[in-house]
Protein backbone atom coordinates (compact mmCIF):
# COMPACT_ATOMS: atom_id res chain seq x y z
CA UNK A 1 93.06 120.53 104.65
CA UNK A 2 91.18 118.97 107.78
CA UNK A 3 91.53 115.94 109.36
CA UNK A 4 88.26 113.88 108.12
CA UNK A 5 88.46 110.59 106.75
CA UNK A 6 87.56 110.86 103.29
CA UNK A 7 85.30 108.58 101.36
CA UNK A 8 85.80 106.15 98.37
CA UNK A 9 83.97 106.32 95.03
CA UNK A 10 83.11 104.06 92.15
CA UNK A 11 83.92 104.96 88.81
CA UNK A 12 79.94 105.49 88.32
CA UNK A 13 79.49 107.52 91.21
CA UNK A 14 82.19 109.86 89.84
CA UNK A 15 80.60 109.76 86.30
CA UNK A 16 77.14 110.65 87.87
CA UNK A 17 78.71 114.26 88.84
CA UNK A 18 78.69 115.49 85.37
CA UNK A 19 76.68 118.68 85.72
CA UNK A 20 77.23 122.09 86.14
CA UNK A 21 75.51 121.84 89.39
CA UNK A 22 77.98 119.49 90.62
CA UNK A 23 80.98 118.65 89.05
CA UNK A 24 83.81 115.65 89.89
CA UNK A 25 86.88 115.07 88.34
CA UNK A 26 89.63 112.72 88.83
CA UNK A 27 93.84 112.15 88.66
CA UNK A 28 94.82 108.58 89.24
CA UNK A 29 92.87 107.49 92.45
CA UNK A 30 92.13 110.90 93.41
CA UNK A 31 88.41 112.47 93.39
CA UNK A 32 88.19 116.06 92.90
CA UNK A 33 84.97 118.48 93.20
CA UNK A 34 85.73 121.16 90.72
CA UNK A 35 81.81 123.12 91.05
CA UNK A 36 83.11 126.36 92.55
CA UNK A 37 86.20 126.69 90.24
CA UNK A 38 83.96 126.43 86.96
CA UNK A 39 82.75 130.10 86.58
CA UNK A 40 86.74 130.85 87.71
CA UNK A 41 88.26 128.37 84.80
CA UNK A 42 90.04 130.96 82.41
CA UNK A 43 89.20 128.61 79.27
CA UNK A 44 85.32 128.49 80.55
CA UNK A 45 83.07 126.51 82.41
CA UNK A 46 82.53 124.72 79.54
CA UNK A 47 85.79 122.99 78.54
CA UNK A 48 86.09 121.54 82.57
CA UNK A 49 82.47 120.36 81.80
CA UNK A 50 83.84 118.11 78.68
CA UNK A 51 86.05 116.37 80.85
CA UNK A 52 82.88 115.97 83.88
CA UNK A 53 83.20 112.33 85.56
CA UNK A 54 86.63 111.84 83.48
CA UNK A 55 90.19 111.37 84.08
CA UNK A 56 92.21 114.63 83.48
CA UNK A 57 95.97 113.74 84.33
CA UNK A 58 96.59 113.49 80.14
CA UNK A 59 94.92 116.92 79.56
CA UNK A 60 96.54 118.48 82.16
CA UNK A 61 100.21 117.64 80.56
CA UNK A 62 99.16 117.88 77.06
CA UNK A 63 101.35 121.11 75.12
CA UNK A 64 98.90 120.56 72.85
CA UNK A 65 96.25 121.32 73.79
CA UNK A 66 98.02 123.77 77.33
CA UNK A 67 100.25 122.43 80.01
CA UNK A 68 98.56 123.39 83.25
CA UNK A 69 100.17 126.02 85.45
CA UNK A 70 101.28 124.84 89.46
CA UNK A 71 98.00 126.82 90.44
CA UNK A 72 95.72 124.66 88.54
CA UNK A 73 97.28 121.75 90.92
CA UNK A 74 96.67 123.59 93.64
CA UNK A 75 93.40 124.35 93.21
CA UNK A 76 93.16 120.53 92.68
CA UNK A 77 94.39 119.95 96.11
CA UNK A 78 92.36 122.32 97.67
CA UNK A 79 89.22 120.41 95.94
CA UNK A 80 89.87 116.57 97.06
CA UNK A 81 86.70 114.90 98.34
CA UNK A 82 87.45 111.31 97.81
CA UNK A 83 89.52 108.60 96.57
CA UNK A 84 88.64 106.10 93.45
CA UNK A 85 87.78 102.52 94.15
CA UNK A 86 89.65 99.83 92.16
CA UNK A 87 87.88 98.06 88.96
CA UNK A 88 84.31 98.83 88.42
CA UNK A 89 81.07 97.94 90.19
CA UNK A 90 82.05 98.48 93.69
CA UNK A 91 80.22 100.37 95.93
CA UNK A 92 81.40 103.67 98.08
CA UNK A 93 82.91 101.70 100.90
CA UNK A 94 84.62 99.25 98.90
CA UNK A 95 81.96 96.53 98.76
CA UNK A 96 80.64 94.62 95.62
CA UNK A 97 77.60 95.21 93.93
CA UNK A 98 75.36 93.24 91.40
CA UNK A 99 76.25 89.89 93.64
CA UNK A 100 79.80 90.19 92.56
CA UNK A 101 82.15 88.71 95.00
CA UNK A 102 85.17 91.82 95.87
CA UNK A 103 86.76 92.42 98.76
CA UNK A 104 87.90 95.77 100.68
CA UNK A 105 91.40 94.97 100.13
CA UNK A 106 91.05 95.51 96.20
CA UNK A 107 90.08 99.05 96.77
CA UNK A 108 91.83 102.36 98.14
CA UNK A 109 91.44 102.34 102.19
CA UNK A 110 90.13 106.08 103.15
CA UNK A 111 91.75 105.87 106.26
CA UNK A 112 94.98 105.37 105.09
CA UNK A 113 94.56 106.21 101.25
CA UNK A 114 96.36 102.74 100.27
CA UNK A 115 94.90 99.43 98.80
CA UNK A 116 97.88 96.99 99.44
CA UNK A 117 101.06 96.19 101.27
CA UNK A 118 102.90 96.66 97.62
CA UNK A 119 101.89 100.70 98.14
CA UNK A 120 103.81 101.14 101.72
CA UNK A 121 106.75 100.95 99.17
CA UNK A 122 105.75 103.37 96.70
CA UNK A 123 108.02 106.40 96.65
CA UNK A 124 106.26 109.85 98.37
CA UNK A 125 106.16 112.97 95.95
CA UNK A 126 106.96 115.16 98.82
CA UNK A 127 105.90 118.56 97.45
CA UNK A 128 102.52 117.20 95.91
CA UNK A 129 101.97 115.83 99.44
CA UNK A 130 102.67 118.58 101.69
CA UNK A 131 100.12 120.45 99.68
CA UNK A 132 97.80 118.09 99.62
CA UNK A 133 97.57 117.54 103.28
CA UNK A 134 99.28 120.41 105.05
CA UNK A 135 101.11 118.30 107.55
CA UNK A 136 104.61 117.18 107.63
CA UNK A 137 106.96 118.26 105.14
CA UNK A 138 109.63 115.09 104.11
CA UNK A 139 112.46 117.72 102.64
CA UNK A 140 112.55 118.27 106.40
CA UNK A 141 113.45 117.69 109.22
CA UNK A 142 110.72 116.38 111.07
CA UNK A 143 110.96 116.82 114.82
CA UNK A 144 110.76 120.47 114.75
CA UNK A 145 107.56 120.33 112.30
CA UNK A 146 106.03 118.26 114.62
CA UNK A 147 106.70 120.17 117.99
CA UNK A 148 106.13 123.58 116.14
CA UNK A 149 103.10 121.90 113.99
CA UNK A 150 100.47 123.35 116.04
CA UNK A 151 98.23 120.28 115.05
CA UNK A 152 95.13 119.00 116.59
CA UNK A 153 95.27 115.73 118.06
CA UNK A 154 92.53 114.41 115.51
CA UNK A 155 94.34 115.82 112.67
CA UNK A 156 97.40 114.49 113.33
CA UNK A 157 95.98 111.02 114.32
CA UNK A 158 94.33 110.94 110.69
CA UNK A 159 97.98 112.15 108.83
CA UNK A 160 100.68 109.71 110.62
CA UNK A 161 98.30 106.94 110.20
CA UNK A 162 98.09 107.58 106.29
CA UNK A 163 101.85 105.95 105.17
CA UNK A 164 104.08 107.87 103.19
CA UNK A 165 107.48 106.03 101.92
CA UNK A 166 110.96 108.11 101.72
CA UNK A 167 112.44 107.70 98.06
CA UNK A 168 115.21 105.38 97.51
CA UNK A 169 114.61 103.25 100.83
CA UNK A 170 116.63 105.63 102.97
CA UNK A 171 115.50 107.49 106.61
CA UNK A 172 113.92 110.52 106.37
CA UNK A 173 115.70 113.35 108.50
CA UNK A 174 114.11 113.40 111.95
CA UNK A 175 116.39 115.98 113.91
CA UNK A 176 119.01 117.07 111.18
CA UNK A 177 121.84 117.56 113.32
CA UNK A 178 124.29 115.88 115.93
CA UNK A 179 121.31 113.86 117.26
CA UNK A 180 120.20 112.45 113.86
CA UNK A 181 122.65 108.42 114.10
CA UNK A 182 121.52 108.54 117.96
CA UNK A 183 117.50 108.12 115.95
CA UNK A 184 118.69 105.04 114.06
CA UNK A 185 119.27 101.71 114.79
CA UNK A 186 120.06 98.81 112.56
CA UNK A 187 118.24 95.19 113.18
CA UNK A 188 121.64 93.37 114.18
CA UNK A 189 122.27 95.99 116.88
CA UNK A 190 119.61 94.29 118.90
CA UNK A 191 121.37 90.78 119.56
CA UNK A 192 124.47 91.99 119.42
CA UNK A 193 123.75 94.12 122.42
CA UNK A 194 121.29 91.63 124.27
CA UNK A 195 122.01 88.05 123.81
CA UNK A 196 125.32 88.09 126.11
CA UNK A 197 123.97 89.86 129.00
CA UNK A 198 120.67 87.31 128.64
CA UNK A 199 123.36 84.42 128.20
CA UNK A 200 124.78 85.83 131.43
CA UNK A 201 121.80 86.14 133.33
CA UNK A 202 120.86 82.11 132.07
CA UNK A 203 124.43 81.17 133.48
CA UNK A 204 123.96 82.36 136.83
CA UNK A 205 120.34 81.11 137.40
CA UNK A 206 121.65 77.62 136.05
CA UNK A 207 124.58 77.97 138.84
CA UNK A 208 121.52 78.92 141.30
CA UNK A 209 119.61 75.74 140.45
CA UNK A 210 122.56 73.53 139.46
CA UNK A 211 120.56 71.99 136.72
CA UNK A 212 118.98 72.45 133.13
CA UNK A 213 115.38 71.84 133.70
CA UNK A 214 114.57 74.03 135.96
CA UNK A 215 116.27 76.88 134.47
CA UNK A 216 114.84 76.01 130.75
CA UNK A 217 111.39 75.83 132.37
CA UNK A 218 111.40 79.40 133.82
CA UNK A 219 113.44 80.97 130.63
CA UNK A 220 110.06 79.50 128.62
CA UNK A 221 107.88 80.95 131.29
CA UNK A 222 109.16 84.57 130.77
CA UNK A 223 109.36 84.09 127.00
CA UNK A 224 105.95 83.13 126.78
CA UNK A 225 104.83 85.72 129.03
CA UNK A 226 106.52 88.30 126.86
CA UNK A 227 104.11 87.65 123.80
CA UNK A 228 101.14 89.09 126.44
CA UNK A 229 103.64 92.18 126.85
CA UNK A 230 104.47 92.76 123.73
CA UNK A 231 100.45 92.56 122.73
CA UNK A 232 99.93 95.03 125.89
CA UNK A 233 102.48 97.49 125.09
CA UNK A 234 101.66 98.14 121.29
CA UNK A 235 98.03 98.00 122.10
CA UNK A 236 97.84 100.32 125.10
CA UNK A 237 101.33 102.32 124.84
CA UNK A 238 102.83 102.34 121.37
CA UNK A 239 98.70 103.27 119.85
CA UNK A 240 97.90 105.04 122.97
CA UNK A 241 96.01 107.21 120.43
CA UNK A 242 92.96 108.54 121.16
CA UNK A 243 93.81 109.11 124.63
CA UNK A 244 96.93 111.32 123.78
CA UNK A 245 96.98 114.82 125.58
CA UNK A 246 95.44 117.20 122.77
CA UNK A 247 98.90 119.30 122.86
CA UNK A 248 102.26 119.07 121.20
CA UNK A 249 104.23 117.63 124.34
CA UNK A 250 101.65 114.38 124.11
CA UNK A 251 101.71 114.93 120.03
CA UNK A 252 105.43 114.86 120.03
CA UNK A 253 106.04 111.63 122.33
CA UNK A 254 103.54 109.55 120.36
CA UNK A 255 105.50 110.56 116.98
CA UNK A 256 109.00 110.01 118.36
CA UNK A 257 108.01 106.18 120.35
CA UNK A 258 105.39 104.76 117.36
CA UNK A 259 104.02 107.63 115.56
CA UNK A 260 107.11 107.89 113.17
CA UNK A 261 107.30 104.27 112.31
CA UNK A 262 103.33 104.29 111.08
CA UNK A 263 104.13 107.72 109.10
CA UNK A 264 107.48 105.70 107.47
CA UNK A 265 106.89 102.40 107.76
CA UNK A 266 109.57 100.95 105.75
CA UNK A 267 112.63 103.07 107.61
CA UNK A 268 114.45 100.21 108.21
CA UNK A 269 116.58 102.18 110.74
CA UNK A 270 113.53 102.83 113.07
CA UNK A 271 112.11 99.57 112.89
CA UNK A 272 113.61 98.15 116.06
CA UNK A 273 113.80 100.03 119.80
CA UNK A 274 116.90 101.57 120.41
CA UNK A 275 118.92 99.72 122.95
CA UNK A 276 118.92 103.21 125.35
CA UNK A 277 114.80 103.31 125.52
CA UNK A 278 114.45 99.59 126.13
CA UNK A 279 117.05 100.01 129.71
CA UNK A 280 114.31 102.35 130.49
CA UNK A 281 111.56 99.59 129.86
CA UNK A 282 113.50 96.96 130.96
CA UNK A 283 114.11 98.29 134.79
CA UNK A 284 110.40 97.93 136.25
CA UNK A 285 110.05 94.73 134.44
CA UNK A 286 113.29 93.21 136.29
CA UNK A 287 111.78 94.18 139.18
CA UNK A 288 107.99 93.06 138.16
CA UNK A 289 109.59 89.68 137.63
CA UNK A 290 111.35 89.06 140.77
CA UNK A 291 108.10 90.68 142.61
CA UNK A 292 105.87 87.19 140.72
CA UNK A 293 108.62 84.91 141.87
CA UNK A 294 109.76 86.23 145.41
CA UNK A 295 110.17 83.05 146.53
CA UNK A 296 113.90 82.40 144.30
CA UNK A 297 115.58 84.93 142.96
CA UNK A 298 117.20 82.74 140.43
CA UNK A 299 113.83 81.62 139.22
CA UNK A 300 113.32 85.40 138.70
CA UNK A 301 116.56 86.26 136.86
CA UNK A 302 116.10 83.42 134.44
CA UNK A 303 112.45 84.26 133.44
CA UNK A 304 113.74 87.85 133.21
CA UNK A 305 115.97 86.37 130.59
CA UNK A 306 113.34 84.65 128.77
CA UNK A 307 111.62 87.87 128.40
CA UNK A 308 114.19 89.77 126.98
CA UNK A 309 115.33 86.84 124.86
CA UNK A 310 111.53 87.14 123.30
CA UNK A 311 111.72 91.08 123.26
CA UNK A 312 114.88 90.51 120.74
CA UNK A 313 112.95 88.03 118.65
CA UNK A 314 109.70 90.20 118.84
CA UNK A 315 112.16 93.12 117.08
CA UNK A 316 114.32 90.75 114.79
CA UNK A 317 110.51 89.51 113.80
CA UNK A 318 109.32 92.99 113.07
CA UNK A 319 112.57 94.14 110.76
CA UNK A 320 112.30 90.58 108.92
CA UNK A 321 108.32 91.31 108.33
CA UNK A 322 108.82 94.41 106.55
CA UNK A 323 112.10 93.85 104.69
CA UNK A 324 112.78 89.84 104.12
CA UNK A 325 111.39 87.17 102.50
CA UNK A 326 109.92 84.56 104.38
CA UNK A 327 109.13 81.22 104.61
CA UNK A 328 105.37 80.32 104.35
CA UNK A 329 104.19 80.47 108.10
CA UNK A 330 106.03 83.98 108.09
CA UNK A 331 104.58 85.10 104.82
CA UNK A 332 101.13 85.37 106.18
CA UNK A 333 102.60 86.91 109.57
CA UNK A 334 103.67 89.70 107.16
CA UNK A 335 100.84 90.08 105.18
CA UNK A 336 98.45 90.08 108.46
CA UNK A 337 101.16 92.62 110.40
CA UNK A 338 101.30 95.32 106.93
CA UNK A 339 97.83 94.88 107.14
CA UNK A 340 98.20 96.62 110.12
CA UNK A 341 100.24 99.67 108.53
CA UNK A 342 97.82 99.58 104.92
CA UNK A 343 94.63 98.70 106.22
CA UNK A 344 93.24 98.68 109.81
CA UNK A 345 96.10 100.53 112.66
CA UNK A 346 93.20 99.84 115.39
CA UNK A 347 93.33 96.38 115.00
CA UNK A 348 96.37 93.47 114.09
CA UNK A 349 98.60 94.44 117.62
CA UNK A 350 100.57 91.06 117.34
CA UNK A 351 103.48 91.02 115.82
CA UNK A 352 105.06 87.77 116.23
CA UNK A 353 101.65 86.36 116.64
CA UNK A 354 98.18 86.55 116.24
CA UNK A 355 97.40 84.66 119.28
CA UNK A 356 96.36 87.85 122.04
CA UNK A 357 94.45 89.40 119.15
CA UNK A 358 92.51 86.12 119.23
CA UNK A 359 92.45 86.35 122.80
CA UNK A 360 91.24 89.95 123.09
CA UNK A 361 89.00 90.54 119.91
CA UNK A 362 91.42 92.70 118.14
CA UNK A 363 92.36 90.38 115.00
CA UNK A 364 92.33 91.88 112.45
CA UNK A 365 90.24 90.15 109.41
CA UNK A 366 90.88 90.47 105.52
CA UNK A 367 91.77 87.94 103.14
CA UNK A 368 95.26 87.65 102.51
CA UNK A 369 94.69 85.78 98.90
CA UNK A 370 94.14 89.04 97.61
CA UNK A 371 97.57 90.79 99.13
C-alpha cells in the first residue's frame, strides 16, 4: 500500500456507491472499494451488491450464512480508500453540514487514522496491520525492519506518524537482543541521575557568588531559557521530517531519536531521553552557556544548571502527560500535547507549555471539550 493520506467519508457518501459501476463497502471505520473484485466474488456480483454502501463485519463472520476465508480480508486490505466519519451528516473532511455545529475532533483524522486521545491506547492487531499497510511488523523486532525496510521517505513519514499501541502496555521489541534494556528507560531514572550533579553545580556557583540571589537569578535564567530549547529541538530536530535524507541511514536516525515514540506513543520506557544521548546534548550547551556569560564563569555554571534542572522537568512532564492523572492546569496540557500524537504532529511542539507555539504560530487549535 502507498504512502497517500487517505480521505474520510460520511455514511452518505459511502451509501451513494451502491452500483455496480462503483461499489463501497465498509468494516468498522474502514472504507473499502470492492468494483474490481465483483465479477471475481465466487458467490456473484450480486450478493456483494446486497450489501453496497453497508457494513459487512457481521456477514463476514456469520457460519450461517459462510465464514469468510483470510483471502477475502486480504483482498479487503488491498481495496481501502478511506476511513468513516463519526455520526452522520458530516462532510468528507470532517466538517458539519446542514448548519450543524461538529468539530474535526469527533471524526477519524486521515493522517493519523484516529479520532481521540482514548484511541492512542487501543491495542494494535498486529497481523491485520502489517497487511494493511505493509510497513513495520510489531511481532518484530523493529530496528532491523526499519534499516532493511527499503522505504521511501514519504512513505515512511505517513506510517510512523499513524499511532499504533503494543498490547498489554508493554515495549515493543526494538533490537531483540543484548542491546534491547540499553533502549529503555524508566521516568525516575531521569532525576535520579540529574538532580545531584545540578545540586552540585548550584553549590559551587553559590560558593562563587557567596550569596542566594544571585545564584537563584541565573538558575531561573537558564530554566527559562530551556523552554525556547526544548520548543527548538522538537520542532527543528526531533520532527526534522521533511528534510530527512531520502535513505535508510537518515530513515533510521529519525525512528531511533523521535520516530519510535510517534509510532508507540504510550511505551512508557521510551518516553524520556536516555541519560547516555542527553551527555551528548548536554556538552555544546555547557559550553554555549559559558560562551553568553563569558564575563563569570559561575554565572555560567549556575544557568547551566537551570537548564538541565528544566530538561528533567520537560521529561518528568512528558511521562506524567501520557500516563498520570493530572490536576486541571495539566489536564489540558495533556489533552493539547496527545493532540499532538492523534491529531496534528506538524503543529503542538510544546510540551510543558504552549507558550513558543504562541510565539512562533505553531499552536495547535482544536477544542479540547470534545477530548
Amino acid at each position: 500500500m502507498s504512502g497517500r493520506t487517505l480521505p474520510t467519508l460520511t455514511i452518505d457518501e459511502v451509501e451513494s456507491h451502491n452500483s455496480a459501476k462503483s461499489c463501497y463497502v465498509t468494516v468498522g471505520r474502514n472504507v473499502y472499494d470492492v468494483t474490481d473484485f465483483l465479477d471475481s466474488h465466487p458467490g456473484g456480483a450480486d450478493l456483494v451488491l446486497d450489501w453496497a454502501g453497508k457494513d459487512i463485519g457481521a456477514i463476514l463472520k456469520d457460519e450461517a450464512s459462510h465464514t469468510h476465508s483470510e483471502a477475502a480480508y486480504e483482498v479487503l486490505d488491498e481495496s481501502l480508500v478511506g476511513y468513516l466519519a463519526s455520526g452522520n451528516g458530516a462532510s468528507a473532511n470532517g466538517k458539519a453540514k446542514d448548519g450543524e455545529n461538529r468539530t474535526e475532533e469527533q471524526w477519524v483524522h486521515p493522517r493519523t487514522g484516529m479520532s481521540c486521545e482514548e484511541d492512542l491506547s487501543k491495542d494494535t492487531d498486529y497481523n491485520a496491520d502489517y497487511k494493511t499497510h505493509k510497513f513495520l511488523d510489531l511481532n518484530k523486532p523493529l530496528f532491523m525492519q526499519i534499516w532493511n525496510g527499503g522505504f521511501s521517505k514519504e512513505f515512511y513519514l505517513d506510517q510512523v506518524h499513524r499511532p499504533r499501541h503494543y498490547k498489554g502496555g508493554e515495549s515493543a521489541p526494538l533490537f531483540g537482543n543484548f542491546l534491547e534494556p540499553l533502549s529503555k528507560t524508566p521516568w525516575w531514572l531521569i532525576p535520579l541521575v540529574w538532580w545531584p550533579p545540578i545540586s552540585y553545580g548550584v553549590s559551587v556557583a553559590f560558593q562563587g557568588f557567596g550569596s542566594v540571589a544571585p545564584v537563584a537569578g541565573y538558575f531561573g535564567f537558564g530554566l527559562a531559557f530551556w523552554t525556547l530549547i526544548e520548543y527548538i529541538l522538537h520542532r527543528f530536530l526531533f520532527h526534522l521530517d521533511y528534510y530527512l535524507p531520502d535513505n535508510r541511514v537518515g530513515i533510521t536516525a529519525h525512528f531511533l531519536l523521535h520516530g519510535i515514540h510517534h509510532y508507540l506513543p504510550m511505551d512508557r520506557y521510551r518516553l524520556v531521553m536516555p541519560p547516555t544521548l542527553f551527555v551528548v546534548l548536554a556538552a555544546p550547551f555547557w559550553k554555549f552557556a559559558h560562551a553568553i556569560l563569558f564575563y563569570n564563569w559561575y554565572a555560567a555554571t549556575a544557568a547551566f544548571c537551570g537548564g538541565v534542572f528544566g530538561y528533567t522537568l520537560y521529561d518528568m512532564t512528558h511521562y506524567f502527560l501520557h500516563h498520570q492523572n493530572l490536576p486541571a492546569y495539566y489536564k489540558e496540557l495533556k489533552k493539547y500535547h496527545l493532540a499532538h500524537h492523534f491529531l496534528d504532529y506538524e503543529n503542538g511542539f510544546g510540551v510543558t507549555s504552549a507558550f513558543w507555539d504562541k510565539i512562533f504560530g505553531t499552536e495547535l487549535v482544536y477544542n479540547p471539550k470534545t477530548n
